[in-house]
Each structure stands twice: as C-alpha cells, then as structure tokens.
Protein backbone atom coordinates (compact mmCIF):
# COMPACT_ATOMS: atom_id res chain seq x y z
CA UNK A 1 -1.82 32.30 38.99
CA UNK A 2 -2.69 28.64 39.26
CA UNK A 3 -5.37 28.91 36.52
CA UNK A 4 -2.72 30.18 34.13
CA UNK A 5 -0.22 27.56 34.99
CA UNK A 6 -3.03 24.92 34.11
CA UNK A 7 -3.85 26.40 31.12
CA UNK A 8 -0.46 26.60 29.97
CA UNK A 9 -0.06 23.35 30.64
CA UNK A 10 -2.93 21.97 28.83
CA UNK A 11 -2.05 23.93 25.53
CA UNK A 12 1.89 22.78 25.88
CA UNK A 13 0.20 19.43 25.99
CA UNK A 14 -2.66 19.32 23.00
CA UNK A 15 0.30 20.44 21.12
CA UNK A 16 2.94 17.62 21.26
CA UNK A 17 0.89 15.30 18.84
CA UNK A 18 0.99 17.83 16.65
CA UNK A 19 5.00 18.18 16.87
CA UNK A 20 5.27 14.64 16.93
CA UNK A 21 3.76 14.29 13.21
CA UNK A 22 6.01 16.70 12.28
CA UNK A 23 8.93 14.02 13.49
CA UNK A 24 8.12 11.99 10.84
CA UNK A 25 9.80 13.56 8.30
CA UNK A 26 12.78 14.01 9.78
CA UNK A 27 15.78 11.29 8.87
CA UNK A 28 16.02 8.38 10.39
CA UNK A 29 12.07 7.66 11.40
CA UNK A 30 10.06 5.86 9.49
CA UNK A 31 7.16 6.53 7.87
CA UNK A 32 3.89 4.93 9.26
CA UNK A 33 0.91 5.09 6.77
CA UNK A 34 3.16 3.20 3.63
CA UNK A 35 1.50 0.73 1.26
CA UNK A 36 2.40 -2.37 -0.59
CA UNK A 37 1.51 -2.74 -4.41
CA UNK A 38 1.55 -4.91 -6.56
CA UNK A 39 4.43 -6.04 -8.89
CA UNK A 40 5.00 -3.96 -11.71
CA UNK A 41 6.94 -0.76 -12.55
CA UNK A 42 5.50 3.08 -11.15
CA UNK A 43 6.37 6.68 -11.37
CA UNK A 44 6.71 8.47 -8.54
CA UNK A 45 8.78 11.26 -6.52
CA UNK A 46 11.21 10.49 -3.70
CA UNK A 47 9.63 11.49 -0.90
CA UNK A 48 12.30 10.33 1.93
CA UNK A 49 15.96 9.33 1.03
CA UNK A 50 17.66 7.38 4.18
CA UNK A 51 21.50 6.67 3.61
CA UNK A 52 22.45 4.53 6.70
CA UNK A 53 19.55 2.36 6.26
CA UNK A 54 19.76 2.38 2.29
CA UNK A 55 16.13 2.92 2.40
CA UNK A 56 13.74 5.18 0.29
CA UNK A 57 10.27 6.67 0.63
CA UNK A 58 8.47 6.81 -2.90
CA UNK A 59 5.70 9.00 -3.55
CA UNK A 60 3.86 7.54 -6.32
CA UNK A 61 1.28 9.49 -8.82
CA UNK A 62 -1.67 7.95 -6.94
CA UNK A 63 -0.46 9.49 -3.65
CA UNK A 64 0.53 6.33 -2.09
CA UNK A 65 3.96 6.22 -0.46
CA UNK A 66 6.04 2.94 -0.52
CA UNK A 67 9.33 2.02 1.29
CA UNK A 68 11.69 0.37 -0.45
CA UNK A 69 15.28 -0.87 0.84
CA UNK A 70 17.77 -0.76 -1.74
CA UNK A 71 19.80 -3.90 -2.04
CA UNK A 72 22.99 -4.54 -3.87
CA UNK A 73 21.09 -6.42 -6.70
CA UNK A 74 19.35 -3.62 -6.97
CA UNK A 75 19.61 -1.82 -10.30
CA UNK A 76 20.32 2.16 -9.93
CA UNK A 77 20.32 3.90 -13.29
CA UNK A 78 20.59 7.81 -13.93
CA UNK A 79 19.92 8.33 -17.69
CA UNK A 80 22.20 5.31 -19.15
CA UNK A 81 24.77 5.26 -16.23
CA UNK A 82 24.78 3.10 -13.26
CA UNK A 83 24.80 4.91 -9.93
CA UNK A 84 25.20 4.97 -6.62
CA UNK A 85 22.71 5.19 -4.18
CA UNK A 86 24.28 8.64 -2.82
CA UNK A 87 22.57 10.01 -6.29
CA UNK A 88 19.46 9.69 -5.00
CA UNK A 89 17.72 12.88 -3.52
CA UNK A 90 14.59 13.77 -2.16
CA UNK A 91 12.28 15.36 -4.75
CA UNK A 92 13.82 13.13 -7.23
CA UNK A 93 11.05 11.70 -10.28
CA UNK A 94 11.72 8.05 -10.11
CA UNK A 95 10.37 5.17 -12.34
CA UNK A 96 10.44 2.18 -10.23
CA UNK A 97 10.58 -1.66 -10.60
CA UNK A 98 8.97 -3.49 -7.31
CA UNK A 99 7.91 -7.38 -6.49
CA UNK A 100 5.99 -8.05 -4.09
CA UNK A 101 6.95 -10.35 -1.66
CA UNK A 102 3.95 -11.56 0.86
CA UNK A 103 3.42 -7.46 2.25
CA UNK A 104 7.13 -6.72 1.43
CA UNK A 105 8.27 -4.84 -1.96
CA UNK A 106 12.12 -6.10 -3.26
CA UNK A 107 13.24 -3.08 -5.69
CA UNK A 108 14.50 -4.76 -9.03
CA UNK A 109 15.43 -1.64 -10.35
CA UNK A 110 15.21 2.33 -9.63
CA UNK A 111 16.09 4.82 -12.31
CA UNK A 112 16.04 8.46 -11.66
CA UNK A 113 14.39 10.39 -14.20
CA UNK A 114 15.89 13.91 -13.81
C-alpha cells in the first residue's frame, strides 16, 4: 500500500509545473517570456486583455508577445471612432504604435482592426 501512496505522490507532484504554466493565462498573472522592440508601429493579435490593470498582451506576426499598459494619452481607435479600452478583446487584430523607453514600451496609439 505504501508503494502506491509514493507513487501517487510523485505523479501528483511532476504534474504541478505543468498546471502551473497553465496559470499563466489566466487574468490577472502576468506573462513571463514578453519582449521589448523597438519603436515603430506592428500588427499583431491580442493575446491577453487585463481591465483592472489596463494592461494588454500583444501577439505580434513574428510570435513575440509584448505588454503594453494603456495610459490615458494613449490613443484607442476602432475604425474612425475613439474607444474605450473595454473594446478591446482577446483575439482582437491590432496595429500598434510603441516607444521604447530604456526596456519599457509607452503605447502611443492602439487601433483595433476588426
């Protein structure tokens, strides 16, 4: 009986890193492998959409993700129209205006394509 206590055990435990990458995605955690281009304007799919923290996770066409905190100055744009950021939605297609600050990114202006 011991034996199969063990091995329960052991599997129950190999398995929680593999439930813990699967916390990643849920909201409120962040992200950990994100990258930081350079200035310019990119096209790319929202990956992660955080309200509370007015924060977004962009999936570009390379395959890199960035994070991005929306600020006020931040432009928001849905075909001509200003939005708010409650428009945004994961799965979005994006077109993105960044500046890269040191290894931070400062949105200029997000548009949603769809």
């Amino acid at each position: 009986m011991k034996p199969l206590i063990n091995i329960t055990l052991l599997a129950f435990a190999l398995s929680a890193p593999l439930h813990a990458e699967d916390d990643k995605t849920t909201a409120g955690a962040e992200i950990a492998e994100t990258a930081v281009v350079e200035s310019g304007t990119y096209k790319g799919t929202a990956h992660k959409v955080d309200p509370e923290e007015k924060e977004i996770y962009v999936k570009l066409t390379d395959g890199k993700i960035i994070e991005l905190y929306l600020k006020s100055k931040t432009k928001l744009t849905q075909g001509d129209k200003d939005v708010e950021f409650d428009a945004l939605k994961e799965g979005q297609n994006l077109e993105i205006e960044v500046e890269k600050k040191g290894e931070k990114l400062k949105p200029i202006s997000v548009k949603i394509l769809e």
